[in-house]
Protein backbone atom coordinates (compact mmCIF):
# COMPACT_ATOMS: atom_id res chain seq x y z
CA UNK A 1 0.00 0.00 0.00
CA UNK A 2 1.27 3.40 -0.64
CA UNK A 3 2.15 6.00 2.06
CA UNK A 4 1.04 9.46 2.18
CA UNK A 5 3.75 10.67 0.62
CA UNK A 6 3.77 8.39 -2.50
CA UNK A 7 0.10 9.34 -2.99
CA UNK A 8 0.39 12.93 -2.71
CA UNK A 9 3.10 12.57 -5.46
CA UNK A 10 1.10 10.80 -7.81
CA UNK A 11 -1.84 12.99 -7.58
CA UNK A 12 0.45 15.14 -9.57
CA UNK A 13 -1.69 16.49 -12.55
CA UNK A 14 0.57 16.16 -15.32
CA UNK A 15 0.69 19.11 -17.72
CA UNK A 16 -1.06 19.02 -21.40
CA UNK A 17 0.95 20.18 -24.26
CA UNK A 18 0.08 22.68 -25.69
CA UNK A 19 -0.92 23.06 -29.52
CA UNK A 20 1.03 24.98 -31.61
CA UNK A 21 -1.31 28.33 -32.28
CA UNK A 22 -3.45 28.98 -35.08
CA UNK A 23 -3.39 32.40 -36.92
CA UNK A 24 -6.99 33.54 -38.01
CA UNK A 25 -7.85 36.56 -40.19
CA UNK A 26 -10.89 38.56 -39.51
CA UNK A 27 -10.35 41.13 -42.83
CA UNK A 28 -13.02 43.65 -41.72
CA UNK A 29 -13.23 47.16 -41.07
CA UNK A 30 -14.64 47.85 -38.39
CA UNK A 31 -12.65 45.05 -36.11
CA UNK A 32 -9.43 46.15 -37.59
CA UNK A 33 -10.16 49.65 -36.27
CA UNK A 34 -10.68 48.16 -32.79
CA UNK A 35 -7.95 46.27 -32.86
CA UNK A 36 -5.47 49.08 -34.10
CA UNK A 37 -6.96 51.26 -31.60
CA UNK A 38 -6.56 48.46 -28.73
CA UNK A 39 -2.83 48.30 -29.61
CA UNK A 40 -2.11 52.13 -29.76
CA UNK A 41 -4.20 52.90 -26.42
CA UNK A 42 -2.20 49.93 -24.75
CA UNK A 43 1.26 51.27 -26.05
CA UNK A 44 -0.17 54.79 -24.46
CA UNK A 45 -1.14 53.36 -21.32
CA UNK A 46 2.55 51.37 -21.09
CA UNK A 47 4.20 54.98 -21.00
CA UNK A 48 1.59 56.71 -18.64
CA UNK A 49 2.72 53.64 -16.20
CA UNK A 50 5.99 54.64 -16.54
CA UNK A 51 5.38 58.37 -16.19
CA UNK A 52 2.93 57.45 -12.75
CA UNK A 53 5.85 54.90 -11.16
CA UNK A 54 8.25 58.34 -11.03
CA UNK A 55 5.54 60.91 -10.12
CA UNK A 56 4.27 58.42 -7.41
CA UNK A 57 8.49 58.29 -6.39
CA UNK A 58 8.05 62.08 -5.69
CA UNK A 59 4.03 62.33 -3.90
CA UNK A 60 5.15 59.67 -1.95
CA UNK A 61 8.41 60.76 -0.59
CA UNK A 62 6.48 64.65 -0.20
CA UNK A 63 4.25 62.33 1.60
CA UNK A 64 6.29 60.83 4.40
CA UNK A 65 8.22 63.83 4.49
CA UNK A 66 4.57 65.52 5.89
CA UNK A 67 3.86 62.38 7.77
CA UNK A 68 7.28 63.04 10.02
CA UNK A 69 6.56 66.73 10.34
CA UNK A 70 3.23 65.62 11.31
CA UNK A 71 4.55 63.13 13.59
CA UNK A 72 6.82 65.52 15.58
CA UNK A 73 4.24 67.81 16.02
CA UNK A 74 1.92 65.69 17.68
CA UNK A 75 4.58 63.64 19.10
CA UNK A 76 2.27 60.50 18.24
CA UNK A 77 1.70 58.18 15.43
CA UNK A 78 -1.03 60.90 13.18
CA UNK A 79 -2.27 57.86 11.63
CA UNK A 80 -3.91 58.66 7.84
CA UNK A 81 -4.46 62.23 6.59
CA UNK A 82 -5.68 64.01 3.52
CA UNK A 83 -2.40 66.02 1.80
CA UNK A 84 -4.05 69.08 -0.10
CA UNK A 85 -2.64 71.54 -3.04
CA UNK A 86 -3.89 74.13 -4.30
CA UNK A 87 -2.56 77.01 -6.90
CA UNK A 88 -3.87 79.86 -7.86
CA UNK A 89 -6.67 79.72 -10.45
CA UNK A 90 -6.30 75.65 -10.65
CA UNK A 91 -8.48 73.28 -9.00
CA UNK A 92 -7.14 71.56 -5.91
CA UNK A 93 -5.48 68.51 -5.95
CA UNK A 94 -5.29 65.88 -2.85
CA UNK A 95 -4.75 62.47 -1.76
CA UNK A 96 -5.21 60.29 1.34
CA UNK A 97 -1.60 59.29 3.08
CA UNK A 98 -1.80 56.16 5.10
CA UNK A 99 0.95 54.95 6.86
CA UNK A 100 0.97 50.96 7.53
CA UNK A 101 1.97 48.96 9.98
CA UNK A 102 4.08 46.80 7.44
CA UNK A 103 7.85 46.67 6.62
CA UNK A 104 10.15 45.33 4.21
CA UNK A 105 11.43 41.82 4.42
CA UNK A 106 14.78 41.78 6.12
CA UNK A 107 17.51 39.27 6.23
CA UNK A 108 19.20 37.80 9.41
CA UNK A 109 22.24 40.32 9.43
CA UNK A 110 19.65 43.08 8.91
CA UNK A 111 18.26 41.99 12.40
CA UNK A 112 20.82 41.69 14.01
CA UNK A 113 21.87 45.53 12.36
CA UNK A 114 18.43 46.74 13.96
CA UNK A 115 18.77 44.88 17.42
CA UNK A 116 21.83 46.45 18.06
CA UNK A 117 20.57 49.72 16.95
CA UNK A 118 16.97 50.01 18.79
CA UNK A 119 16.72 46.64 20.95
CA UNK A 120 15.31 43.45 20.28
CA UNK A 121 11.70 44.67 20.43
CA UNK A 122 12.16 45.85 17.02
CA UNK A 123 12.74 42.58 15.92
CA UNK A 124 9.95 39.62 15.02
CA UNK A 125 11.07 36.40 14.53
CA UNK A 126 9.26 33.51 12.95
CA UNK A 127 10.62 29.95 12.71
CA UNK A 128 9.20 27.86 9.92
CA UNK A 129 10.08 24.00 10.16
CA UNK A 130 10.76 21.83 7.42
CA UNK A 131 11.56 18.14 6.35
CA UNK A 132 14.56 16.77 4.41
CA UNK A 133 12.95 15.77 1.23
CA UNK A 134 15.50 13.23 1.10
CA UNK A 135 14.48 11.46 4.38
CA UNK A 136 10.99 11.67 3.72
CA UNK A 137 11.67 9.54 0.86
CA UNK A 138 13.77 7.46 2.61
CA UNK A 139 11.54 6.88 5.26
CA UNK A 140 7.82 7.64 3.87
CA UNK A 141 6.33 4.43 4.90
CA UNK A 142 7.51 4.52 8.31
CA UNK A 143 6.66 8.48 8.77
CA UNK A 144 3.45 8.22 7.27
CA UNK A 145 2.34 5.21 10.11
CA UNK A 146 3.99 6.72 12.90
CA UNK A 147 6.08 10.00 13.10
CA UNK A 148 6.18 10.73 16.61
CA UNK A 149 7.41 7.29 18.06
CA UNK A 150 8.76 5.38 15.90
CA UNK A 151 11.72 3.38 16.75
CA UNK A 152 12.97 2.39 13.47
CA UNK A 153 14.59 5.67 12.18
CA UNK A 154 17.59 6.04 13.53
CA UNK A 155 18.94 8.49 16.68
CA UNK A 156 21.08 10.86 14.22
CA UNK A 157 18.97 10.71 11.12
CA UNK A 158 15.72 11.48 13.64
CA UNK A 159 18.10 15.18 14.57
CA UNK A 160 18.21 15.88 10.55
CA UNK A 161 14.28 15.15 9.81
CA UNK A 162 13.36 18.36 10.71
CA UNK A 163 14.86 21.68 9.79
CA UNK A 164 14.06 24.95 10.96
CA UNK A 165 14.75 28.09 8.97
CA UNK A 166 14.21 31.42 10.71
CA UNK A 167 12.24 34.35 8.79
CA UNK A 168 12.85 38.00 10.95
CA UNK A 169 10.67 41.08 9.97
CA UNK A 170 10.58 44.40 11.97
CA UNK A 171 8.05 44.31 14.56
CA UNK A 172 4.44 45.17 14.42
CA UNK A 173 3.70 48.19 15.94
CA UNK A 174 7.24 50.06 15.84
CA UNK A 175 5.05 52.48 13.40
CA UNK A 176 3.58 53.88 16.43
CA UNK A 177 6.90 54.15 18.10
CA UNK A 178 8.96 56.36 16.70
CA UNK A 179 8.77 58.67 18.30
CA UNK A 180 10.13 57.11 21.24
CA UNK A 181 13.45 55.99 20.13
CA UNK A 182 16.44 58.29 20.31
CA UNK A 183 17.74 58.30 16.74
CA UNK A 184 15.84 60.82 14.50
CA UNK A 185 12.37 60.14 13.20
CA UNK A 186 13.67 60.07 9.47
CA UNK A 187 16.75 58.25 10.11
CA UNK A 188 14.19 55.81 12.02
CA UNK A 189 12.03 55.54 8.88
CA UNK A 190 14.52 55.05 6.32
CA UNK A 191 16.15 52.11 8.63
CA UNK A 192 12.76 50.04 9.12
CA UNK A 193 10.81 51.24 5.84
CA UNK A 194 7.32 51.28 6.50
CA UNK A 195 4.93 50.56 3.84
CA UNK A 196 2.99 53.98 2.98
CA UNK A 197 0.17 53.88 0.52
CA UNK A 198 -1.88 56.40 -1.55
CA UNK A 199 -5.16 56.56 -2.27
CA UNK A 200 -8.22 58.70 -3.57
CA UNK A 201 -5.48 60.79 -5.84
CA UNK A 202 -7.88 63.40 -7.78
CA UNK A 203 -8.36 67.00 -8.81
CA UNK A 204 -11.29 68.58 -7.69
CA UNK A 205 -13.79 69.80 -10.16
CA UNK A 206 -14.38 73.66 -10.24
């Protein structure tokens, strides 16, 4: 009879090849028009996503720049806020700011990097265990009927089953801390790189 493992390998859906593709012509006015169009307003769109990537570079870093000031003032985490412009004989323009509790990923000497520079609190660490594939095919039968007590796997190959890697992230709720550690608020923010998003981006209508 087949272990667990055995069957969740077979159950593998194995992948259909795929025809080579057929080229139809539709020779008709009104479809090629569409379909020129299509192409053009998608080649137009392409650049306007370029354009928005380096004009959202700028809002945003206007943004947290606002969001410290902000900050400082209050001496408290401000949470979201509207940012507002307006010019002279132009309609105003605004968007919502919202700060998240969310970081970038960050490796293990990045940790250790912000450990030694604001405490361990900063810190979270998550352990994720995992199986040597090899050993689980080695020893599928046996782990499938009994993993926990089984006396046939041997004392040093039991140590190498399991594997641990360790995942570290800054800690949730150092957003509503900064203001509390020593080292300047900006100097804080460009070390632990909170995620800031921006929504409701508009002109208003006169």
């Amino acid at each position: 009879m087949a272990n667990l493992f055995e069957k969740a390998k077979n159950t593998t859906s194995t992948p259909v090849k795929k025809n080579d593709k057929v080229e139809v012509n539709v020779n008709e006015k009104e479809f090629y028009n569409s379909l020129s169009r299509l192409a053009k307003i998608n080649a137009q769109m392409d650049d306007l996503k370029a354009e928005a990537v380096i004009l959202s570079a700028d809002v945003k870093n206007r943004g947290i720049s606002e969001f410290q000031k902000l900050y400082e003032e209050k001496n408290k985490f401000p949470g979201s806020f509207v940012i507002k412009s307006s010019m002279d004989k132009a309609p105003d323009a605004s968007m919502m700011f919202i700060p998240v509790d969310k970081y970038i990923t960050i490796d293990t000497v990045r940790a250790n990097e912000l450990k030694k520079e604001y405490g361990n609190k900063i810190v979270s660490e998550n352990t994720v265990y995992t199986m040597d594939a090899e050993l689980v095919e080695k020893y599928g039968d046996v782990i499938s009927d009994l993993i926990e007590k089984c006396k046939k796997i041997t004392p040093e190959d039991k140590e190498k089953l399991i594997s641990a890697k360790v995942e570290y992230g800054v800690a949730k709720g150092t957003i509503s801390e900064l203001h509390t550690f020593a080292k300047k608020m900006g100097a804080v923010i460009e070390d632990v790189k909170p995620i800031f998003q921006l929504k409701n981006i508009k002109v208003e209508e006169k």
